[in-house]
Each structure stands twice: as structure tokens, then as C-alpha cells.
C-alpha atoms as a PDB file:
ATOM      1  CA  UNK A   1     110.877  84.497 150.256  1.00  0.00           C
ATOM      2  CA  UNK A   2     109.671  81.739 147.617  1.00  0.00           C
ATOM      3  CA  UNK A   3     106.970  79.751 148.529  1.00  0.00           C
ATOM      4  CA  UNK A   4     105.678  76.641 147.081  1.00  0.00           C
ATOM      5  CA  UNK A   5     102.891  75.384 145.245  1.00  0.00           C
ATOM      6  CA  UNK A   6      99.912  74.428 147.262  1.00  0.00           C
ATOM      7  CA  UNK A   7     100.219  70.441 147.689  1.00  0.00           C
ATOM      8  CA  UNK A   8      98.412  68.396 145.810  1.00  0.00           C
ATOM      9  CA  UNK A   9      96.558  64.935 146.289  1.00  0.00           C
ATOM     10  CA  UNK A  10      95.855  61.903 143.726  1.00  0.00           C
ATOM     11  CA  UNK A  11      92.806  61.307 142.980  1.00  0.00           C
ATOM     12  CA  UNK A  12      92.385  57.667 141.015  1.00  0.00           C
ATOM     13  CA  UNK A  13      88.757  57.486 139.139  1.00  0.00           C
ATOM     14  CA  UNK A  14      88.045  54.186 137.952  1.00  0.00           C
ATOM     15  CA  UNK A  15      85.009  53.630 135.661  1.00  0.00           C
ATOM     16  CA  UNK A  16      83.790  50.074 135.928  1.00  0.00           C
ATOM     17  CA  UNK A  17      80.515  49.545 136.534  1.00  0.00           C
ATOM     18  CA  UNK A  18      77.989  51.347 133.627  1.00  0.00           C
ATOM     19  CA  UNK A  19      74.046  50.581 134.519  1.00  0.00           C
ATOM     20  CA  UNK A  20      72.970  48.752 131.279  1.00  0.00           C
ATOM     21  CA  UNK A  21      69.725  47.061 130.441  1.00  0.00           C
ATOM     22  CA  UNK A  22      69.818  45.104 127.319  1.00  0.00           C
ATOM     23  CA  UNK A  23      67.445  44.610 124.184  1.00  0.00           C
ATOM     24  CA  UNK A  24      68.810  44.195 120.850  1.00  0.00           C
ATOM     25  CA  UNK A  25      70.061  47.742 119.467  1.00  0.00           C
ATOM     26  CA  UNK A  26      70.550  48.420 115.637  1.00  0.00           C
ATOM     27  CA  UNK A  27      72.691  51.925 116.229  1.00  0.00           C
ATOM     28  CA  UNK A  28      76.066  49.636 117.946  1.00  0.00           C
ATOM     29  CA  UNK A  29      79.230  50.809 116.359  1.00  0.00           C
ATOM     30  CA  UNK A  30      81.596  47.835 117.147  1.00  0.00           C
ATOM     31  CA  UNK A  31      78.509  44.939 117.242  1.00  0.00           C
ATOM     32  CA  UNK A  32      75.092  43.987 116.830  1.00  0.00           C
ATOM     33  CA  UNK A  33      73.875  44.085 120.235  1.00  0.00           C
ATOM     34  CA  UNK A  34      73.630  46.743 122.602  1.00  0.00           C
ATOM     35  CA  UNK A  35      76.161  44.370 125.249  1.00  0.00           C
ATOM     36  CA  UNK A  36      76.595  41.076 126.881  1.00  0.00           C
ATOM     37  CA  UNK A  37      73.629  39.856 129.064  1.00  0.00           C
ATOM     38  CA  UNK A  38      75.296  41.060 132.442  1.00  0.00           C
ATOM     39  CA  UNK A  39      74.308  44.215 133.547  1.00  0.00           C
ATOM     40  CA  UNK A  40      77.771  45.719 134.148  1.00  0.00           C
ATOM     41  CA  UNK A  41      80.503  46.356 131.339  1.00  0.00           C
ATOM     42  CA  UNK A  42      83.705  45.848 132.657  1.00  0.00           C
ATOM     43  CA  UNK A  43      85.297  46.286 129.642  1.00  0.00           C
ATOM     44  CA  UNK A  44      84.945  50.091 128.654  1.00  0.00           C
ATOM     45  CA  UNK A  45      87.363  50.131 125.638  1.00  0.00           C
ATOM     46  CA  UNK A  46      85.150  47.245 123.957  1.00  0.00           C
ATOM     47  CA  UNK A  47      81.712  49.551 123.860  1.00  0.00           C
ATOM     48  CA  UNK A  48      82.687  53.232 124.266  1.00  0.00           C
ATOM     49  CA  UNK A  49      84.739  54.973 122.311  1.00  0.00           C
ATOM     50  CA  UNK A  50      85.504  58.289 124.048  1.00  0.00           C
ATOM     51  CA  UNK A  51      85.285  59.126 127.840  1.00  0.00           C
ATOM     52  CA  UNK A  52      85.954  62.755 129.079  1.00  0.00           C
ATOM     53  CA  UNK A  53      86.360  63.567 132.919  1.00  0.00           C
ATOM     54  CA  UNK A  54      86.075  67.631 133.544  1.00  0.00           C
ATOM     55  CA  UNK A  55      86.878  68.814 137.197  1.00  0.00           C
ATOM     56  CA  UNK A  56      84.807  72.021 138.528  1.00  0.00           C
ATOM     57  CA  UNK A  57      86.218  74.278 141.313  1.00  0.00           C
ATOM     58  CA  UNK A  58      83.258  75.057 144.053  1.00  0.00           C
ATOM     59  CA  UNK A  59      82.693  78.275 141.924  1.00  0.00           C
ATOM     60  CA  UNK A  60      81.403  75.798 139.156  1.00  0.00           C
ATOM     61  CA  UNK A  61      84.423  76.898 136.967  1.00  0.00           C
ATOM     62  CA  UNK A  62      86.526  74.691 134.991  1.00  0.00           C
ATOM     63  CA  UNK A  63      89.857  73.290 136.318  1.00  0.00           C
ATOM     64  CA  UNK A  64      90.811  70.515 133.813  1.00  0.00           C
ATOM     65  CA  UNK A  65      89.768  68.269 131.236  1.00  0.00           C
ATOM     66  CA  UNK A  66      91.269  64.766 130.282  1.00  0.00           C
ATOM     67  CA  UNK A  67      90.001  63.085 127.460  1.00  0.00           C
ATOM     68  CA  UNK A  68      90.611  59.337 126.868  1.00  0.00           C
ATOM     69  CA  UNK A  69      89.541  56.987 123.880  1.00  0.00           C
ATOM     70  CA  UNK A  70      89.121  53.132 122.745  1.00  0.00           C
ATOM     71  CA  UNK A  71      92.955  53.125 121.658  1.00  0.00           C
ATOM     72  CA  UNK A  72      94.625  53.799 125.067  1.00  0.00           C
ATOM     73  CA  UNK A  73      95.672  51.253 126.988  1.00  0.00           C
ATOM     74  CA  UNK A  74      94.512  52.369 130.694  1.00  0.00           C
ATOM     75  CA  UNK A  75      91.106  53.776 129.284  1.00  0.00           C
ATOM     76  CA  UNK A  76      88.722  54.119 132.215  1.00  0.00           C
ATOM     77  CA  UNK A  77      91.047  54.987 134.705  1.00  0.00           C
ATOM     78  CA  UNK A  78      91.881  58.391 135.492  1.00  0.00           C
ATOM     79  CA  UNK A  79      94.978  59.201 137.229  1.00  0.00           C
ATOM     80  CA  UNK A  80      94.939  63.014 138.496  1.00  0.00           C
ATOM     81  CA  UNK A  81      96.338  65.233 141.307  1.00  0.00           C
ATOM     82  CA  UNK A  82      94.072  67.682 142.957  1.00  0.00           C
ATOM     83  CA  UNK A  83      95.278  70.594 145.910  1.00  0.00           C
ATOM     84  CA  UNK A  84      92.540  71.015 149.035  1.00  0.00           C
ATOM     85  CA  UNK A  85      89.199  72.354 148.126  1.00  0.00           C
ATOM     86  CA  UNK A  86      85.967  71.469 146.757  1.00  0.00           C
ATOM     87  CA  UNK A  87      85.452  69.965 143.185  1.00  0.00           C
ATOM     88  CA  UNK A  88      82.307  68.989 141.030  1.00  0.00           C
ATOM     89  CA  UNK A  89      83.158  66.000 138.767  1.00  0.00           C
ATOM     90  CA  UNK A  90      81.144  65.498 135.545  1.00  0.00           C
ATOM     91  CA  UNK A  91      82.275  62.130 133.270  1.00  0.00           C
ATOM     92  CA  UNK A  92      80.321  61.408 130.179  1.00  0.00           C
ATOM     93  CA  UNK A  93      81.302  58.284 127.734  1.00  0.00           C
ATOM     94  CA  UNK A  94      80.127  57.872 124.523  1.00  0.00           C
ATOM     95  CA  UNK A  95      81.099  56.335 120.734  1.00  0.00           C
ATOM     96  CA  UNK A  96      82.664  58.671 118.061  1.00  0.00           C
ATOM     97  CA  UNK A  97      82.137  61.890 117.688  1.00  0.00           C
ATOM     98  CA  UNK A  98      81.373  62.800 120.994  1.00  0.00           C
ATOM     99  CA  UNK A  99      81.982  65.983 122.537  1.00  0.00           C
ATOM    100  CA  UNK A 100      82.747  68.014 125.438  1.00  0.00           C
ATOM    101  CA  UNK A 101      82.418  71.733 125.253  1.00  0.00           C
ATOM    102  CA  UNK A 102      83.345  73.859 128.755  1.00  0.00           C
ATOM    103  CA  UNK A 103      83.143  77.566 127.612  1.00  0.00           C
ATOM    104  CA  UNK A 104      82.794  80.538 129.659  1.00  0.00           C
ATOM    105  CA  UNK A 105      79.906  82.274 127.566  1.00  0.00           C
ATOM    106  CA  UNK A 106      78.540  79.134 126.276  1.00  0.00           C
ATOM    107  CA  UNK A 107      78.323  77.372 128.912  1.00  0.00           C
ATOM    108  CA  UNK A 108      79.353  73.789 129.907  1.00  0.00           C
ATOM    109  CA  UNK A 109      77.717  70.763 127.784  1.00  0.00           C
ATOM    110  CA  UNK A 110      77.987  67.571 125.802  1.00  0.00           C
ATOM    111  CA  UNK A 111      76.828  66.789 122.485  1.00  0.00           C
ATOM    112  CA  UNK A 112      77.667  64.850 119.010  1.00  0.00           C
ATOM    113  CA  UNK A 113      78.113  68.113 117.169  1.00  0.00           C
ATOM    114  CA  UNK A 114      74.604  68.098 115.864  1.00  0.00           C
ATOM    115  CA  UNK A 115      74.790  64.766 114.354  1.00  0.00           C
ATOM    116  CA  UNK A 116      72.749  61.960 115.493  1.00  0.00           C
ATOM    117  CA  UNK A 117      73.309  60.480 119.157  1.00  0.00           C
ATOM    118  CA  UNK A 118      74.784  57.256 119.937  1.00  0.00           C
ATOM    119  CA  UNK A 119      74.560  55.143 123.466  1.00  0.00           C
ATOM    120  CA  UNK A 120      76.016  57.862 126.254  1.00  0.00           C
ATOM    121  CA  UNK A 121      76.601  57.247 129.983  1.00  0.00           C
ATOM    122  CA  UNK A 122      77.011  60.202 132.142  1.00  0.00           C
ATOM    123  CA  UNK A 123      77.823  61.100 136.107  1.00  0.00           C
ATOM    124  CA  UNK A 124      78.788  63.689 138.011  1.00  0.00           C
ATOM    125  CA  UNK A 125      79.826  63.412 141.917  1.00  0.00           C
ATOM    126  CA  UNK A 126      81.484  65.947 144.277  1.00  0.00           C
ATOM    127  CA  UNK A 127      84.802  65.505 146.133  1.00  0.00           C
ATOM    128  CA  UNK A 128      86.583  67.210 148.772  1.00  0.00           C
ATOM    129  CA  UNK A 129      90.411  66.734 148.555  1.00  0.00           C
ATOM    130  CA  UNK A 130      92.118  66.743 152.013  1.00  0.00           C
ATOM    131  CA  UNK A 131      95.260  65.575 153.199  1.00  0.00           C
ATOM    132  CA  UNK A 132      95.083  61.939 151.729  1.00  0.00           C
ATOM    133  CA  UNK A 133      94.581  60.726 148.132  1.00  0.00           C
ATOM    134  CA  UNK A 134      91.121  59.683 146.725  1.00  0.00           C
ATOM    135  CA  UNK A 135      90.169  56.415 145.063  1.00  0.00           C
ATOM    136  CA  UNK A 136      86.456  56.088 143.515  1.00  0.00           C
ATOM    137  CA  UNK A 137      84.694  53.819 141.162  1.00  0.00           C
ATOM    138  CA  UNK A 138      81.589  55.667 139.965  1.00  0.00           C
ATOM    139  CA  UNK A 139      78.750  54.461 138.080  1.00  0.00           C
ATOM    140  CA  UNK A 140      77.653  56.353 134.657  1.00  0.00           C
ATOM    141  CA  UNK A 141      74.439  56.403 133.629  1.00  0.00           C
ATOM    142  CA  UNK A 142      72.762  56.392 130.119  1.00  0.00           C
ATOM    143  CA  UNK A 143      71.375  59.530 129.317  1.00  0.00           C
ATOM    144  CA  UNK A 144      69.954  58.568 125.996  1.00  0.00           C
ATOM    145  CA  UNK A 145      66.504  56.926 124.803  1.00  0.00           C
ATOM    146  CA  UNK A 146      65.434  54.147 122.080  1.00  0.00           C
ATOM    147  CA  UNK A 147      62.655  55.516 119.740  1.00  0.00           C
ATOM    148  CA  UNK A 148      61.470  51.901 117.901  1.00  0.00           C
ATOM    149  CA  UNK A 149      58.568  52.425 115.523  1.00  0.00           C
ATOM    150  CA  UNK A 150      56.665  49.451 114.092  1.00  0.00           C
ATOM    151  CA  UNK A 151      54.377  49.340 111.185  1.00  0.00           C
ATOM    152  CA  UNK A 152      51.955  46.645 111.700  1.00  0.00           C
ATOM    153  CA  UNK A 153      50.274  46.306 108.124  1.00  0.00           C
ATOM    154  CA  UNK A 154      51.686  45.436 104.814  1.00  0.00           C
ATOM    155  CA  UNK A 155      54.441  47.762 103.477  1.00  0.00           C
ATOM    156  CA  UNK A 156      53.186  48.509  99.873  1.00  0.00           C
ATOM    157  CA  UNK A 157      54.715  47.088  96.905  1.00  0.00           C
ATOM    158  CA  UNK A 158      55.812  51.129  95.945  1.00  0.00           C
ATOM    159  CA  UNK A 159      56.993  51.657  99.071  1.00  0.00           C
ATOM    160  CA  UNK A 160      60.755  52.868  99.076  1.00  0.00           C
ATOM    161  CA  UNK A 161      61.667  54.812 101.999  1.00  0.00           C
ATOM    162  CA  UNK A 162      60.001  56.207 105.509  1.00  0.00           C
ATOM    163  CA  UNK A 163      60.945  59.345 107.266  1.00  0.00           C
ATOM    164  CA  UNK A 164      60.774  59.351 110.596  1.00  0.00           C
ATOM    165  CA  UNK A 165      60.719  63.335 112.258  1.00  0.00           C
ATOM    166  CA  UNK A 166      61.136  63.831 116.134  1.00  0.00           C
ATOM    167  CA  UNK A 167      60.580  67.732 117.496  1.00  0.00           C
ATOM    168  CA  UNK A 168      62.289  67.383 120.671  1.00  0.00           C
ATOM    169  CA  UNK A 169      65.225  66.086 120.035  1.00  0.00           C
ATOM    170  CA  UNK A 170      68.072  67.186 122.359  1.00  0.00           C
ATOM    171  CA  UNK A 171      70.675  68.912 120.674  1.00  0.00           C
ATOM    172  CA  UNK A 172      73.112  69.434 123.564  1.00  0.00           C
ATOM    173  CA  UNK A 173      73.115  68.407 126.995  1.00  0.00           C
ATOM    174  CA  UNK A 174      74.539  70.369 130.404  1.00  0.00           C
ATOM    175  CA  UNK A 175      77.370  68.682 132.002  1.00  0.00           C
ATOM    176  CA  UNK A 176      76.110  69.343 135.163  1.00  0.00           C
ATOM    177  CA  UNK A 177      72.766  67.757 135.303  1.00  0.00           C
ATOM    178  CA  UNK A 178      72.556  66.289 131.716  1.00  0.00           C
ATOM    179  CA  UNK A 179      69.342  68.517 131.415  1.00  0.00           C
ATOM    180  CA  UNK A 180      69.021  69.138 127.666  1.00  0.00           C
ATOM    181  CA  UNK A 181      70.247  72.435 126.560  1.00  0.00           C
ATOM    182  CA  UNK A 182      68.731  72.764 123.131  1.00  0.00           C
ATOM    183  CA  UNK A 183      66.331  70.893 121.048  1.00  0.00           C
ATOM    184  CA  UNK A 184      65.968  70.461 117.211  1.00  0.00           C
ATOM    185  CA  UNK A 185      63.363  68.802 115.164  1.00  0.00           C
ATOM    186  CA  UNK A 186      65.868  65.520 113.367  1.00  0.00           C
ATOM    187  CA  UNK A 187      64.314  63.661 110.483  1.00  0.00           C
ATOM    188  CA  UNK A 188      66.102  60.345 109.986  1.00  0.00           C
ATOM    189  CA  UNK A 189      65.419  58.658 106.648  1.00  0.00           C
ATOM    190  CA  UNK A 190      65.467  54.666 106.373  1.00  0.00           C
ATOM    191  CA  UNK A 191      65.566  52.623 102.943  1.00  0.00           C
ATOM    192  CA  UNK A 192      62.990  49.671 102.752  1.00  0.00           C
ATOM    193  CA  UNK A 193      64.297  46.909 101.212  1.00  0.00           C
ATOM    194  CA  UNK A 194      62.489  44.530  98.331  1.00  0.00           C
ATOM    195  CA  UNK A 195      62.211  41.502 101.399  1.00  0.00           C
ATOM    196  CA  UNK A 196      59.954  44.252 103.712  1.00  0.00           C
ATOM    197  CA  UNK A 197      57.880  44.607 101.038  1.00  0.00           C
ATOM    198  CA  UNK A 198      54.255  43.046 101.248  1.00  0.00           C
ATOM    199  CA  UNK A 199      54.951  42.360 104.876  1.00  0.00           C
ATOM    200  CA  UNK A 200      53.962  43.448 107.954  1.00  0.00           C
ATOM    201  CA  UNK A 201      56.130  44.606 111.091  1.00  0.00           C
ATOM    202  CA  UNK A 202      59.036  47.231 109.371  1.00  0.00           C
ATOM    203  CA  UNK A 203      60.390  48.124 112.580  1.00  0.00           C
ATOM    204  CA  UNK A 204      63.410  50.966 113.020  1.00  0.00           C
ATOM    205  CA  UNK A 205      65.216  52.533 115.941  1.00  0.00           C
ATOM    206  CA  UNK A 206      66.850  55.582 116.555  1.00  0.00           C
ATOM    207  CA  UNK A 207      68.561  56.692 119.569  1.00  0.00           C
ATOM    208  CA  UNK A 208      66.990  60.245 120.918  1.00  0.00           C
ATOM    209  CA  UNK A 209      68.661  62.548 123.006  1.00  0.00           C
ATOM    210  CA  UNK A 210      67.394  61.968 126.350  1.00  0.00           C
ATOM    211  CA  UNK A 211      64.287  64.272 127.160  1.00  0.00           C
ATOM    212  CA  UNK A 212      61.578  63.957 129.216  1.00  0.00           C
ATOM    213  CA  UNK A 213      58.730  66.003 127.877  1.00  0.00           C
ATOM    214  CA  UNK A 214      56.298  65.499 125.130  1.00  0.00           C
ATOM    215  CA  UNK A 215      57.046  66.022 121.642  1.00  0.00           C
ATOM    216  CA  UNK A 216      55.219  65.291 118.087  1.00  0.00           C
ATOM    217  CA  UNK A 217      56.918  62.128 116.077  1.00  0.00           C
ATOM    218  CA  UNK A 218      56.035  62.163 112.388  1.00  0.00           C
ATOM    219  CA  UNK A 219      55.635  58.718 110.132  1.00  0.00           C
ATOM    220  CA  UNK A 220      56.016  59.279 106.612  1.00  0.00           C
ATOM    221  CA  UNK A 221      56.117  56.486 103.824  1.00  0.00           C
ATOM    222  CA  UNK A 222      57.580  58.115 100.436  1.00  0.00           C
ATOM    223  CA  UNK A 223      57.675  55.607  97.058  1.00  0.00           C
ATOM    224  CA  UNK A 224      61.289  56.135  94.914  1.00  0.00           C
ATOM    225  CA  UNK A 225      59.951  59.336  93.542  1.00  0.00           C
ATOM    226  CA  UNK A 226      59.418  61.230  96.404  1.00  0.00           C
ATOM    227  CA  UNK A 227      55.462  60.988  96.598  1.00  0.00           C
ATOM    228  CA  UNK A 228      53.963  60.827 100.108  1.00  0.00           C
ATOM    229  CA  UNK A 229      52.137  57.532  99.880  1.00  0.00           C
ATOM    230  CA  UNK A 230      51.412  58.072 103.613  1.00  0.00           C
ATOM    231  CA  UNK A 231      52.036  60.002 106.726  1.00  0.00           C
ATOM    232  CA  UNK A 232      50.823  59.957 110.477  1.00  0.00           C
ATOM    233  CA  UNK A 233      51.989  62.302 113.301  1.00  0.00           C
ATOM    234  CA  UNK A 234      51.560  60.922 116.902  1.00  0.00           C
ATOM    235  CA  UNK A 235      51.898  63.994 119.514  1.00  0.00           C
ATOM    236  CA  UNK A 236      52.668  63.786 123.210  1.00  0.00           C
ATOM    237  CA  UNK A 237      55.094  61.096 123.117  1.00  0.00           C
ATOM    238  CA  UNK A 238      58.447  60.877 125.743  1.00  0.00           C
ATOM    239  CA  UNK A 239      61.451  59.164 125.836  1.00  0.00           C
ATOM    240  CA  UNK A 240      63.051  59.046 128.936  1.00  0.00           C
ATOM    241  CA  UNK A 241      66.880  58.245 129.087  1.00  0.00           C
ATOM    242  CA  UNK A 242      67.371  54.830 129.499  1.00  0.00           C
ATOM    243  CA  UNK A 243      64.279  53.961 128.064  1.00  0.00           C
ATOM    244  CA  UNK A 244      62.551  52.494 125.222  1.00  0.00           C
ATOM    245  CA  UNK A 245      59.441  53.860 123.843  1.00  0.00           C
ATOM    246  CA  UNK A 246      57.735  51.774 120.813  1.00  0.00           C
ATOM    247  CA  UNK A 247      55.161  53.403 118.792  1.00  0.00           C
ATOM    248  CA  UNK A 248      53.087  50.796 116.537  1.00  0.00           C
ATOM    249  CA  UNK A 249      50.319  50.768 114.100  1.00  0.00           C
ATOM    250  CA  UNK A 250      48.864  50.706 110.880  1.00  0.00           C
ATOM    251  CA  UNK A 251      50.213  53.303 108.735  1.00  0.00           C
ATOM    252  CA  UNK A 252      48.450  52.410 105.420  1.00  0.00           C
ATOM    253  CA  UNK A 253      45.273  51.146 106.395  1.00  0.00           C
ATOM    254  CA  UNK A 254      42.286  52.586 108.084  1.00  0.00           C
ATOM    255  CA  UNK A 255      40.642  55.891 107.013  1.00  0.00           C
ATOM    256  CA  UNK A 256      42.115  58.103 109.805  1.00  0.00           C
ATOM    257  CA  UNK A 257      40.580  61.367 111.442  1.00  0.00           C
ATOM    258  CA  UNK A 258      37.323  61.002 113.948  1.00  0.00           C
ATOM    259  CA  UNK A 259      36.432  57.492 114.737  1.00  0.00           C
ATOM    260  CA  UNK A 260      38.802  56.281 112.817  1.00  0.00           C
ATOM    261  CA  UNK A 261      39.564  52.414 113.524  1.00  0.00           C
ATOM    262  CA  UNK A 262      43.503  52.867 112.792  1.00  0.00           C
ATOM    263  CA  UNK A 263      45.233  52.608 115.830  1.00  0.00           C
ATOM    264  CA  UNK A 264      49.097  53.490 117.119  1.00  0.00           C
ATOM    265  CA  UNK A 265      49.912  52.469 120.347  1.00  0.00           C
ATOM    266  CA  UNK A 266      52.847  53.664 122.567  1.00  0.00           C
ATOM    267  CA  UNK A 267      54.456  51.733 124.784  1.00  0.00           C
ATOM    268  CA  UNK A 268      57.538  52.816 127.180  1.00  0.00           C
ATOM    269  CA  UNK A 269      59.821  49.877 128.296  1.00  0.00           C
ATOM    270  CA  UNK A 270      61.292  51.214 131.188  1.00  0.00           C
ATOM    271  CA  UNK A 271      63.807  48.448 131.878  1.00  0.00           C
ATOM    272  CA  UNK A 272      64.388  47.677 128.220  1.00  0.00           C
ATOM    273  CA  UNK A 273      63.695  44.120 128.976  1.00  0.00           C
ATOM    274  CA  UNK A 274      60.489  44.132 131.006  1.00  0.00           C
ATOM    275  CA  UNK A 275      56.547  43.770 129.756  1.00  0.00           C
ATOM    276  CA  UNK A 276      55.897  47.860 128.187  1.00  0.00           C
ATOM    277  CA  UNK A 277      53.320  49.455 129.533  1.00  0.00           C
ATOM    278  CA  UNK A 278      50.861  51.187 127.223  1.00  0.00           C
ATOM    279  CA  UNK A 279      50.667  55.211 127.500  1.00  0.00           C
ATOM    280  CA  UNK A 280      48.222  57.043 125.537  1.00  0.00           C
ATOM    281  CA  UNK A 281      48.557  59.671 122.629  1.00  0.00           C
ATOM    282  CA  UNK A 282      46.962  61.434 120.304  1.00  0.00           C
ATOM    283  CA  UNK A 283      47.096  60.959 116.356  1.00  0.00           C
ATOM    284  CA  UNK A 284      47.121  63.336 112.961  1.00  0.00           C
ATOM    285  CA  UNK A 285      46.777  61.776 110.199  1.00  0.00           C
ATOM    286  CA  UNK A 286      48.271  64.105 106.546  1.00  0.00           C
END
């Protein structure tokens, strides 16, 4: 005798409600700003670029994945049938490039394929499928932080470029518990322009993968040759996902070493809109 294929439920996921707080943000694909000033982005398609929804059995193994992006009309809503049992549901959103990797041997994580991470939001919620359909709304996370550095004194006249290196930062992430899997040291480079020049206050950002323990960042000022005009290395600093840490100072004044009167300051902005508190680190100067 034949038998059938175990019935299966619907289960409707609709992602609506991301937890953002808000500062300006220089690494937006489609604007300026990081969003609106409401702390909930109804509109997915307008900020995202790539959501991926991966269903787990209660063994932890992979059952599906459905990947959705900016174009589609629906994007953010996840229509899927499920039979009875257990299930693990991981959704991460991100901009281009992102990826989703389930493998047996590698294990199961997200990442930008070793490039440079943009804003991410990530969730994951267990279900048990019964004998009547499921209809959620979850909330995703971000799982990324804001690394702003500020140079206080004047940017010199020779000045042409600074190169700002970060040891810890997270190379992939487990789709499970967004943990970081591996970690790199990434050295981003960033031009200054003729207007910085003689000023004070160069500030850049960079998004960092989201870790949480200490790691070295490196400040180095290079002029259009390639000469190391000056270089500092802070140690101990974190970035915590969904925060932003700012690390300040004056790079080309001061004599550095014991006693020196240079100071860089770190401060972590744990709302991304509130007064930063001051945490302490050490300094190298090169």
C-alpha cells in the first residue's frame, strides 16, 4: 500500500520590526544615513539588500534555505510549509554581498566573503509545527559594530592617506548564535583630501564584525610616497554589535612613550545616540 507524504503546515515569517539606533553612518549603500529617526524599518527592501531564512531540524541539520533580495516584490515575508517536528530558525539580512554558507564539514555561518562588513541584522527562534499553521513577526538584530576614529590635531600639510588596522576583526559568523567564527587582522585605507588638511577632527568609520573581546587598532598617517609620517596602536579596545566605539586623539603631536602628554580616548556609545562613556586603554606609539 502507498502512503502519503507526512502533512505539512504554513508557516508565514514576516520581518518588520529591525532594532535600529541611529547616528549618521558613512558605509550606507542606498543613502547617507544609517535610517529614518524611528526606531523600526518597516520598509526592508529600502535598507537591506539580501535576507536569507535557513530552517534546522532538532538534530541542528539543515532543511531549507530561501533567499530573498531588494528586487522582489514580497521581500520580508516568507511563505513556507513545514511537517510536525521541531525546527531552529536562523534569518540574517544584510546589503550586497552577503552570504549564507550551511555545510556539513564547514559548518553553518554568515559572512561577506572576506570583504568588508556592511550593517547586518540577525535572529534565530525555535518553532514547533503542529496541526495548525504558524504566523510570526520576529525582530533581527544588528550584529555588527561602528569603529569611528578621530584625530584631534592638525592633519599635516604632507599628509595623504591613514591606515587604519583592526586584529579582531570577525571574518565569519555562526548562524546559530552569531558568535564569530574566525577573525582576521583588516587594514582599511582612507584618502585625505586637500580641505582636511591643516585641520583638526579627520574622523572615519568602518563597520567591524561584531566581537566582543579586546583587540589592538593601529593609526597610521602615510604622505603620497608611502613614508610613515606617524603611527599609534591603541590595544584592548571592543566593539560590541550594535555599538559605537570612538577612539580620539592627537596623532601628530605629543612625544609619546612614558609620561607622555598625548592622549587617545575611547569611548563606547552603547545606544548610538546616547552621552559615550569613556573606557580606558593602553597606547604604543611606532
Amino acid at each position: 500500500m502507498k502512503t502519503s507524504a507526512a502533512k505539512k503546515y504554513a508557516v508565514t515569517i514576516r520581518v518588520a520590526n529591525f532594532t535600529l539606533k541611529h547616528t549618521n553612518y558613512a558605509l550606507r549603500t542606498k543613502a547617507i544615513h544609517l535610517a529614518s529617526s524611528s526606531d523600526t524599518l518597516t520598509n526592508l527592501a529600502s535598507y537591506v539588500d539580501k535576507l536569507y531564512y535557513v530552517v534546522l531540524d532538532s538534530n541542528f541539520n539543515v532543511v531549507k534555505t530561501i533567499a530573498q533580495d531588494s528586487t522582489m516584490a514580497n521581500m520580508g515575508v516568507i511563505t513556507d510549509s513545514l511537517s510536525a517536528g521541531h525546527y531552529q530558525i536562523a534569518m540574517v539580512a544584510g546589503k550586497k554581498g552577503l552570504e549564507v554558507v550551511t555545510n556539513p564539514s564547514l559548518g553553518n555561518f554568515y559572512d561577506y566573503a572576506g570583504k568588508a562588513w556592511q550593517d547586518t541584522f540577525w535572529g534565530t527562534f525555535a518553532i514547533i509545527v503542529g496541526d495548525h499553521d504558524i504566523s510570526l513577526t520576529p525582530t533581527l538584530n544588528r550584529v555588527v559594530g561602528k569603529l569611528e576614529v578621530t584625530i584631534l590635531d592638525n592633519m599635516p600639510a604632507n599628509a595623504d592617506s591613514l591606515f587604519i588596522s583592526v586584529d579582531g576583526d570577525a571574518t565569519q559568523t555562526f548562524l546559530l548564535d552569531s558568535a564569530f567564527f574566525t577573525s582576521q587582522t583588516t587594514t582599511f585605507p582612507v584618502f585625505i583630501p586637500a580641505s582636511a588638511k591643516g585641520q583638526p577632527n579627520f574622523t572615519v568609520d568602518r563597520l567591524i564584525g561584531g566581537i566582543d573581546f579586546g583587540f589592538n587598532v593601529t593609526i597610521t598617517c602615510k604622505d603620497a610616497g608611502g613614508n610613515v609620517i606617524k603611527s599609534v596602536t591603541a590595544s584592548s579596545i571592543v566593539i560590541n554589535p550594535n555599538e559605537k566605539t570612538i577612539l580620539s586623539g592627537d596623532l601628530f603631536t605629543g612625544s609619546g612613550g612614558s609620561g607622555s602628554t598625548q592622549s587617545f580616548t575611547a569611548k563606547a556609545d552603547t545606544a548610538w545616540n546616547s552621552t559615550p562613556n569613556q573606557v580606558s586603554f593602553s597606547l604604543r606609539r611606532h
